[in-house]
C-alpha atoms as a PDB file:
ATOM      1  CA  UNK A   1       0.000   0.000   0.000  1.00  0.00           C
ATOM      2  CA  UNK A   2       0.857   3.908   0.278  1.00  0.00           C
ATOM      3  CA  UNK A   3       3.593   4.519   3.159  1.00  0.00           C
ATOM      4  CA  UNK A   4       3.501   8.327   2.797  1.00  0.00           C
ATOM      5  CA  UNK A   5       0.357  10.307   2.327  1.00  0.00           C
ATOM      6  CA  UNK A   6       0.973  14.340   1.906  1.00  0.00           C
ATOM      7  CA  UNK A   7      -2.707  15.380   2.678  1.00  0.00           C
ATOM      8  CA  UNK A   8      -2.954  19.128   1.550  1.00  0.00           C
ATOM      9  CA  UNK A   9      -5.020  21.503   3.784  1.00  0.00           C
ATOM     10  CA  UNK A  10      -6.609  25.315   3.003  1.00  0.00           C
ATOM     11  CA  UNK A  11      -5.366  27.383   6.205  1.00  0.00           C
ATOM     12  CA  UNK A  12      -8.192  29.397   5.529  1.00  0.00           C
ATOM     13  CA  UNK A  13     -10.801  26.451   5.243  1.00  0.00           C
ATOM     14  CA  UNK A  14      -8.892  23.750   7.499  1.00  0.00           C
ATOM     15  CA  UNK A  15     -12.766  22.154   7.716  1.00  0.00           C
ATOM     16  CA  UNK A  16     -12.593  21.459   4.035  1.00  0.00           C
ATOM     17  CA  UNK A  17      -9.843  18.796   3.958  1.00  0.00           C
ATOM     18  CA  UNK A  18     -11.875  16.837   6.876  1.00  0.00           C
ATOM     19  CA  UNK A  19     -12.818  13.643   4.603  1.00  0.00           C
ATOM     20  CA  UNK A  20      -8.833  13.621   3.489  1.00  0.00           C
ATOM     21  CA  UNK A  21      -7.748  13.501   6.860  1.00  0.00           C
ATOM     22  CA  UNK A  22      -9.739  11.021   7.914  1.00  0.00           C
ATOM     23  CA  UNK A  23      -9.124   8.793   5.131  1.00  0.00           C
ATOM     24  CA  UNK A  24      -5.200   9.403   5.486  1.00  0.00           C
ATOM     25  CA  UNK A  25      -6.019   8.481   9.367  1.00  0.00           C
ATOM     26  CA  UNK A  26      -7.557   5.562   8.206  1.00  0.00           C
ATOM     27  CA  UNK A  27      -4.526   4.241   5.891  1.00  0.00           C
ATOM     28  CA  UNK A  28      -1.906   5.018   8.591  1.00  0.00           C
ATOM     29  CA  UNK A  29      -4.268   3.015  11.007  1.00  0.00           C
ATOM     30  CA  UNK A  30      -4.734   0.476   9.041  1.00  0.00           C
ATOM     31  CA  UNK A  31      -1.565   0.009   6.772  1.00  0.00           C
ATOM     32  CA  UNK A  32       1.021   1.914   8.655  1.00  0.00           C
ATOM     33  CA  UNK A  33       1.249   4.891   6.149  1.00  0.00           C
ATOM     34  CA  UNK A  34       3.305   8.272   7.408  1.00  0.00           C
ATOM     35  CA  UNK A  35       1.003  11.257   7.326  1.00  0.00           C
ATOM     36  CA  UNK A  36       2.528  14.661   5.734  1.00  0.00           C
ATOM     37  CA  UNK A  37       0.165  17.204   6.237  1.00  0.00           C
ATOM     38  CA  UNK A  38       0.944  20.077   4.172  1.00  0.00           C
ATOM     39  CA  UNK A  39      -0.389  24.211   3.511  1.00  0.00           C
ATOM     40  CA  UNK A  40       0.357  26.955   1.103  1.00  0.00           C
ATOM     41  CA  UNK A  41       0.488  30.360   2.127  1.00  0.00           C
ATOM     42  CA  UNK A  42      -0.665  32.383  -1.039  1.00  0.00           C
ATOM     43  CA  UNK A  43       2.744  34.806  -2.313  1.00  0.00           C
ATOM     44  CA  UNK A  44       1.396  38.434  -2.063  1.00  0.00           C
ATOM     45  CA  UNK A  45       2.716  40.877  -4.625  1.00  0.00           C
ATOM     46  CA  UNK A  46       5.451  42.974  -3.543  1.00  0.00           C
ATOM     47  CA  UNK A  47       3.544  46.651  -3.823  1.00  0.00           C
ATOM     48  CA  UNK A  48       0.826  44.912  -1.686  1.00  0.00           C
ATOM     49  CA  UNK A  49       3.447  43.284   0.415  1.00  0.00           C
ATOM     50  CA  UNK A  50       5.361  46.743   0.830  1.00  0.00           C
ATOM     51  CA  UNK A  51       1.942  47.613   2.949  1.00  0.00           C
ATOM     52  CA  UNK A  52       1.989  45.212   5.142  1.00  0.00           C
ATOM     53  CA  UNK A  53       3.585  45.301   8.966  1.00  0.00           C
ATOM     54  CA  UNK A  54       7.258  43.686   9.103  1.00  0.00           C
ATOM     55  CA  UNK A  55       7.379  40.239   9.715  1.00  0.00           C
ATOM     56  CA  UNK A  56       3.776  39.508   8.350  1.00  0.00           C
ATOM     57  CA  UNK A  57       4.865  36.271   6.586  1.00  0.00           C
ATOM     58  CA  UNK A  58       7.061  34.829   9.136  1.00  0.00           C
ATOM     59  CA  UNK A  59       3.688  34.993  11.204  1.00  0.00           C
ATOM     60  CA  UNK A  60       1.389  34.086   8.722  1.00  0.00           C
ATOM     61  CA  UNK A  61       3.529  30.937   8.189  1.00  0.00           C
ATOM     62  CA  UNK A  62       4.181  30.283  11.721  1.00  0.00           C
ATOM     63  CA  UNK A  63       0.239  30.966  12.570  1.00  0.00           C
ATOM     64  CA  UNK A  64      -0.520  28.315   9.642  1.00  0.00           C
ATOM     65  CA  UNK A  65       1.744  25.549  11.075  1.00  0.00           C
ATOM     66  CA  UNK A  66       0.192  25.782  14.759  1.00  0.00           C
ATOM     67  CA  UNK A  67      -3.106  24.798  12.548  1.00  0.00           C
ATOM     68  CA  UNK A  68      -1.264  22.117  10.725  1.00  0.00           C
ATOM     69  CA  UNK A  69       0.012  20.332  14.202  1.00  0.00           C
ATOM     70  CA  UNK A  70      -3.510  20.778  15.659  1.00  0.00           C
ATOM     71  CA  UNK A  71      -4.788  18.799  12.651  1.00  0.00           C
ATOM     72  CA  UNK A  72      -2.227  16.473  13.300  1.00  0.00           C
ATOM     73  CA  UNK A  73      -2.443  16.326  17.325  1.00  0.00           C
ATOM     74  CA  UNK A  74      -6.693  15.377  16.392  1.00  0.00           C
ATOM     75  CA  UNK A  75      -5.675  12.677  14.225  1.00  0.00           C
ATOM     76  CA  UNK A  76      -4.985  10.400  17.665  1.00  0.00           C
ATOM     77  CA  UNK A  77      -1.969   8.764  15.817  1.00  0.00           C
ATOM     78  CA  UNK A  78       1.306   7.696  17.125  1.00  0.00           C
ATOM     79  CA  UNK A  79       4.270   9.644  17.383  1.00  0.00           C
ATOM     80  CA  UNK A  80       6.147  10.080  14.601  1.00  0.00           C
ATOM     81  CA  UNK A  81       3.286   9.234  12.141  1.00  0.00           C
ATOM     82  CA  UNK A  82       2.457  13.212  11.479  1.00  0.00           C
ATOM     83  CA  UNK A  83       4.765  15.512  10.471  1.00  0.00           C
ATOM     84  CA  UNK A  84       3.564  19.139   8.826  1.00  0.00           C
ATOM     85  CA  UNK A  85       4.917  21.538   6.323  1.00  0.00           C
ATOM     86  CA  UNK A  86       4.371  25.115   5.306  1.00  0.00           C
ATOM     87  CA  UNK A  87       5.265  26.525   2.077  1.00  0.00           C
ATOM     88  CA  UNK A  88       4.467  29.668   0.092  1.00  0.00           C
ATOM     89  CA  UNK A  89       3.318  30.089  -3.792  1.00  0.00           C
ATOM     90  CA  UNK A  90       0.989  28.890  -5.908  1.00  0.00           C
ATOM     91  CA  UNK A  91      -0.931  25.636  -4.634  1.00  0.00           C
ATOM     92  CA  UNK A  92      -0.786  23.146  -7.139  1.00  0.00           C
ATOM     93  CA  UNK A  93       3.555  24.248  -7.888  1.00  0.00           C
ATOM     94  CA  UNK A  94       4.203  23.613  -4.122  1.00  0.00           C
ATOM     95  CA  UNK A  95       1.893  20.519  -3.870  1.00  0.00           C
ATOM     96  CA  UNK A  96       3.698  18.412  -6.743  1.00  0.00           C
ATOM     97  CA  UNK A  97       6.900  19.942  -5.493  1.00  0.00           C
ATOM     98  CA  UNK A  98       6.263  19.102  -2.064  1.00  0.00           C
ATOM     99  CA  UNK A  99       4.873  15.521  -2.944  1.00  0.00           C
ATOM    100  CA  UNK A 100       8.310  14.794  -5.052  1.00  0.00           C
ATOM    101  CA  UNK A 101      10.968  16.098  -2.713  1.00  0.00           C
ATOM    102  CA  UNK A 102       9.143  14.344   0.378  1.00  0.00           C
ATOM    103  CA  UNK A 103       9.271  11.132  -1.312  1.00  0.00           C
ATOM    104  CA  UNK A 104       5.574  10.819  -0.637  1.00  0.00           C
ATOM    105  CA  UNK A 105       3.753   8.665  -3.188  1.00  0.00           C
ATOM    106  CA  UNK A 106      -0.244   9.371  -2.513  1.00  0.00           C
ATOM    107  CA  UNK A 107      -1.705  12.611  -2.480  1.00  0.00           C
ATOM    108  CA  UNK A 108      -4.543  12.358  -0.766  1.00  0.00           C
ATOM    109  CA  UNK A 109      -6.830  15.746  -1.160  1.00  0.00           C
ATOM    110  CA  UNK A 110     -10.711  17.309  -0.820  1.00  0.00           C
ATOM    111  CA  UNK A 111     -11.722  19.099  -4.498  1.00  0.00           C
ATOM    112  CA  UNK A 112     -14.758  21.319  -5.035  1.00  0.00           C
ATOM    113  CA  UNK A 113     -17.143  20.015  -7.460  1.00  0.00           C
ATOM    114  CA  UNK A 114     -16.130  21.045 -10.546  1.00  0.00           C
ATOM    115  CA  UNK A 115     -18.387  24.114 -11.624  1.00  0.00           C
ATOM    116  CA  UNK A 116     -17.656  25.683 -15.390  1.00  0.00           C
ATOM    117  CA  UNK A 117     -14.397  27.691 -14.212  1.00  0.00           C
ATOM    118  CA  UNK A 118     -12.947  24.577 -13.588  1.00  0.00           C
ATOM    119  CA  UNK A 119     -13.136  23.404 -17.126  1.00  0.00           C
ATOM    120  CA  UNK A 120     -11.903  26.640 -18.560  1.00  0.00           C
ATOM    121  CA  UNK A 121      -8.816  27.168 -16.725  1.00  0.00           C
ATOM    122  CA  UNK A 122      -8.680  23.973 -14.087  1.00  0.00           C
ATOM    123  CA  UNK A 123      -9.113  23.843 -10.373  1.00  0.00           C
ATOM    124  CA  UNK A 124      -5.802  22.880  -8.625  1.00  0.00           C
ATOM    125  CA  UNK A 125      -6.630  18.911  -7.999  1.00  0.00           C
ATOM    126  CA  UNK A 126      -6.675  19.198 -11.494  1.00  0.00           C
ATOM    127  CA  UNK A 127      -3.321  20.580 -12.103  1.00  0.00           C
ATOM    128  CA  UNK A 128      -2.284  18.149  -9.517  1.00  0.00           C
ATOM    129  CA  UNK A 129      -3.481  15.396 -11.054  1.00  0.00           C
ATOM    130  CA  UNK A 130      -2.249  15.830 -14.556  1.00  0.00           C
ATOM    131  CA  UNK A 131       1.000  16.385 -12.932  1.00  0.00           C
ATOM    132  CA  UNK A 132       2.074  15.046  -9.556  1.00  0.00           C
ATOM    133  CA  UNK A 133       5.110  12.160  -9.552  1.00  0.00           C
ATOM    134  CA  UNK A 134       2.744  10.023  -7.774  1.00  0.00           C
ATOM    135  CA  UNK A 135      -0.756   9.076  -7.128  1.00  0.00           C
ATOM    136  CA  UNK A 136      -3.166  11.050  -6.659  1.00  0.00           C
ATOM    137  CA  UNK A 137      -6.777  10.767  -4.156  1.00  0.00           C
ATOM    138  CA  UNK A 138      -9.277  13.050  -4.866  1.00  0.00           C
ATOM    139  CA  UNK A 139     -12.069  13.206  -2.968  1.00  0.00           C
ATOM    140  CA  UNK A 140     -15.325  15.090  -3.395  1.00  0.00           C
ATOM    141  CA  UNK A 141     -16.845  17.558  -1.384  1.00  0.00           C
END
């Protein structure tokens, strides 16, 4: 089976990736399968991000992984079966990135159903799927 699962979640809508987690949970439960929970902090343009206080993204990143290891602490797992990362840029570049220099070979992810948008420029599970270096979950919401 799949030893390690990154399981992408929204920092703004950590709700969203619930059916993910649990069936990542599930897998590690029943097969043993490493957990790498993972969020993207959107890159801000730099006249926008001249605006903003010092030190905004250090925060903003640091803010995001106290969610991540919450979603990970609630996933009653042992030790060493969670581990989180935070990344900036665009989601589906630092998902397929992420995926191949973790070594992880499922991604296991919640997608919107796809609404006519999606099949003019793609939805990011899209992108992911066409392109990730290893399987790819996608669950519906």
């Amino acid at each position: 089976m799949f030893e390690k699962i990154l399981v992408p979640v929204d920092p703004a809508e950590p709700g969203f990736a619930k059916d993910a987690l649990a069936k990542a949970g599930q897998m590690a439960r029943d097969y043993g399968a490493k957990i790498h929970l993972m969020a993207v902090c959107p890159e801000v343009q730099s006249f926008v991000a001249s605006q903003l206080p010092e030190g905004w993204q250090k925060r903003a990143t640091s803010e995001t992984a106290v969610i991540l290891d919450k979603i990970g602490a609630d996933l009653n797992l042992p030790d060493g079966t969670v581990d989180s990362v935070v990344r900036m840029g665009s989601v589906y570049h630092e998902v397929i990135d992420e995926a191949e220099q973790a070594g992880c070979d499922l991604v296991l992810m919640s997608s919107h159903k796809p609404g006519l948008s999606t099949y003019f420029i793609g939805s990011n599970a899209a992108h992911i799927v066409r392109h990730a270096p290893c399987s790819v979950m996608v669950l519906r919401g």
